[in-house]
C-alpha atoms as a PDB file:
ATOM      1  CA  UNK A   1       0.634  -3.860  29.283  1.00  0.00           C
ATOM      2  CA  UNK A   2      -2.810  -5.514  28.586  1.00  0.00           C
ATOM      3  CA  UNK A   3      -3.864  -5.200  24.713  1.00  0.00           C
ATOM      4  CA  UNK A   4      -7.054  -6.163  23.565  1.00  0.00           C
ATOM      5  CA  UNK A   5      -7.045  -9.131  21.357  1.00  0.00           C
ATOM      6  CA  UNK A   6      -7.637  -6.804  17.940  1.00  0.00           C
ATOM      7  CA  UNK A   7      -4.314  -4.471  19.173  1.00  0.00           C
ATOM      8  CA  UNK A   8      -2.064  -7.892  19.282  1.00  0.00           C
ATOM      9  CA  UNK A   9      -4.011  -9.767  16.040  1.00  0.00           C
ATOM     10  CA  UNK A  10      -2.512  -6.224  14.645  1.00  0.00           C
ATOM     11  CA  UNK A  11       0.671  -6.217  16.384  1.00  0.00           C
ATOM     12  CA  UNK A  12       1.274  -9.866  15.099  1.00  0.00           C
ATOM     13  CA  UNK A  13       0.224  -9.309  11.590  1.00  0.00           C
ATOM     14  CA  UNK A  14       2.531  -6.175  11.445  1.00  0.00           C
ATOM     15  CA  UNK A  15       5.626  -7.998  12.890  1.00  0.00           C
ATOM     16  CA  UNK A  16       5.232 -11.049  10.085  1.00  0.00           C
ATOM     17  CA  UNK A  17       5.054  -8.315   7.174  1.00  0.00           C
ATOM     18  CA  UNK A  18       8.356  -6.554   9.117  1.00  0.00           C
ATOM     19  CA  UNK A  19       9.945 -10.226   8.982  1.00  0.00           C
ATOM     20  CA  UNK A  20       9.089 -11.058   5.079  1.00  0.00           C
ATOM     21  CA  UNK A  21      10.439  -7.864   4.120  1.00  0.00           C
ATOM     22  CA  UNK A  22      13.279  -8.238   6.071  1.00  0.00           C
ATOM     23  CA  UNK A  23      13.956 -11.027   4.434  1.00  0.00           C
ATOM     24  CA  UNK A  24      13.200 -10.023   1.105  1.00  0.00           C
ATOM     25  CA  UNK A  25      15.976  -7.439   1.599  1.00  0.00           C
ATOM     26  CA  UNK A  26      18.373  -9.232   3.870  1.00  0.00           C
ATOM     27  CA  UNK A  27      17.562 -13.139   3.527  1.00  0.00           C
ATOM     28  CA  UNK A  28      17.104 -13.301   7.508  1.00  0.00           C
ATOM     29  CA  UNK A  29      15.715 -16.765   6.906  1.00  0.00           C
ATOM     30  CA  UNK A  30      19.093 -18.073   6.185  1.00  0.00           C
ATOM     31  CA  UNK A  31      21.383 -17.215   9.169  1.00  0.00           C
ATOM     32  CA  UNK A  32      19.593 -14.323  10.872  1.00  0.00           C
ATOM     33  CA  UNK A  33      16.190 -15.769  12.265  1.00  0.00           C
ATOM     34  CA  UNK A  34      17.733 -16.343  15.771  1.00  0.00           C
ATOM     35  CA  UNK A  35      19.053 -12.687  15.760  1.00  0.00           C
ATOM     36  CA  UNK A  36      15.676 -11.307  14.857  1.00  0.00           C
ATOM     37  CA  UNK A  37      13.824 -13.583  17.469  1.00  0.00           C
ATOM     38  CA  UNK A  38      16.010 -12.037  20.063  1.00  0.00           C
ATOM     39  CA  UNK A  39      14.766  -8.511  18.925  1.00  0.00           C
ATOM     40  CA  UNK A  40      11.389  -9.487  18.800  1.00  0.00           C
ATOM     41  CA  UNK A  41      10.917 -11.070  22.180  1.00  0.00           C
ATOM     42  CA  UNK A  42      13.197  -8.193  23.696  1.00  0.00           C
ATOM     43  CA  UNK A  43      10.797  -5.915  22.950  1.00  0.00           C
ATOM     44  CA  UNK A  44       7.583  -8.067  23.733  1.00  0.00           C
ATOM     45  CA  UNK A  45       9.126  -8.799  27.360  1.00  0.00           C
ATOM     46  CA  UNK A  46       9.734  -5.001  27.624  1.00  0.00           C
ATOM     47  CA  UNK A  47       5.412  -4.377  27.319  1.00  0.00           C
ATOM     48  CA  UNK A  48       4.927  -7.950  29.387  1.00  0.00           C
ATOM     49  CA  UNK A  49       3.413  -9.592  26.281  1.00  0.00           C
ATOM     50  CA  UNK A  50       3.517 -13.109  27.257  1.00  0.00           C
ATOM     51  CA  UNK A  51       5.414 -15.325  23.834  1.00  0.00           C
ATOM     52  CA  UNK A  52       7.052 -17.953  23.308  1.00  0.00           C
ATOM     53  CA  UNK A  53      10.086 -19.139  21.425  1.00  0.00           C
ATOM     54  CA  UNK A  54       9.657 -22.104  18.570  1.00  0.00           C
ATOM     55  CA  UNK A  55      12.865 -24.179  17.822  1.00  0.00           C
ATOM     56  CA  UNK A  56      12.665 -26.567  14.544  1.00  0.00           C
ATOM     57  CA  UNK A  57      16.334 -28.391  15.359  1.00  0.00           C
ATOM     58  CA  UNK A  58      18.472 -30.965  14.109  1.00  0.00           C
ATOM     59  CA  UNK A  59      18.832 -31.022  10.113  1.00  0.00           C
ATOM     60  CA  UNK A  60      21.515 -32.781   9.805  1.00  0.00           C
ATOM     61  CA  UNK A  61      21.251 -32.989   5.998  1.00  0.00           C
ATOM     62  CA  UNK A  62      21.594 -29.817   6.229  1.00  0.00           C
ATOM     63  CA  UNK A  63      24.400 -28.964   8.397  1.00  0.00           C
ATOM     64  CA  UNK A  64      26.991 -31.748   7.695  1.00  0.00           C
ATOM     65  CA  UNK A  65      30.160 -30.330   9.258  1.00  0.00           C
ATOM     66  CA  UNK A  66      28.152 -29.874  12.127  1.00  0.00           C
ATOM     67  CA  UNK A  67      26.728 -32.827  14.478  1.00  0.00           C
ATOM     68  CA  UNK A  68      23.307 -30.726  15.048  1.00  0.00           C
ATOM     69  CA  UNK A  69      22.136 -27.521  14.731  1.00  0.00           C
ATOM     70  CA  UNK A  70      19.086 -25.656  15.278  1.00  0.00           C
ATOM     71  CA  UNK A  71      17.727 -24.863  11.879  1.00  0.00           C
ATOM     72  CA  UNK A  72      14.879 -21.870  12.546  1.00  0.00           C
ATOM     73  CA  UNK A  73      13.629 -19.725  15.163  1.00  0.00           C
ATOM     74  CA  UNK A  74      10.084 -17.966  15.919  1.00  0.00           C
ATOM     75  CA  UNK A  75       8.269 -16.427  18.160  1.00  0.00           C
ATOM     76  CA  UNK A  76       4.839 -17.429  19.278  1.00  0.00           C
ATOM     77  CA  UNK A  77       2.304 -15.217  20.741  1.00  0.00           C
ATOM     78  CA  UNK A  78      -0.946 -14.662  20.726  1.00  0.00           C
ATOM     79  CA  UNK A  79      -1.706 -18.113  19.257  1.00  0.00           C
ATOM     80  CA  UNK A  80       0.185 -16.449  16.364  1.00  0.00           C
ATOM     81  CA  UNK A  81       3.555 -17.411  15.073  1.00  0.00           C
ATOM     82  CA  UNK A  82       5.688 -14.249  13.989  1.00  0.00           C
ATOM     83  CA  UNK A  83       8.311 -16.333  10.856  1.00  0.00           C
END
């Protein structure tokens, strides 16, 4: 699916307020970022919107009983990145 550049700007802006509220309500940010990366670029590969997927990794300050975790995931499209 080709969008013009206003239609994904939109698309983009809309899927960051979706995440914030999300995790307003749910606290995504803490444990369920992966899980609603997955979503997100399901449905972008569905309309061939070309993304990407943005790792930070290794706290390990953070995750102590664990020798290295990834700590947050988004997805990047559009020289936007969807938090």
């Amino acid at each position: 699916m080709n969008l013009s550049k206003e239609k994904l700007q939109t698309l983009a802006y809309n899927l960051n307020e979706l995440c914030l509220d999300l995790d307003e309500h749910y606290d995504i940010n803490n444990g369920g970022c992966c899980f609603v990366a997955a979503c997100i670029a399901e449905c972008l590969e569905k309309y061939d919107i070309e993304f990407s997927v943005l790792v930070y990794d290794c706290y390990e300050y953070e995750f102590n009983e664990i020798d290295c975790s990834q700590y947050h995931y988004m997805i990047v499209f559009n020289d936007t990145i969807i938090n």
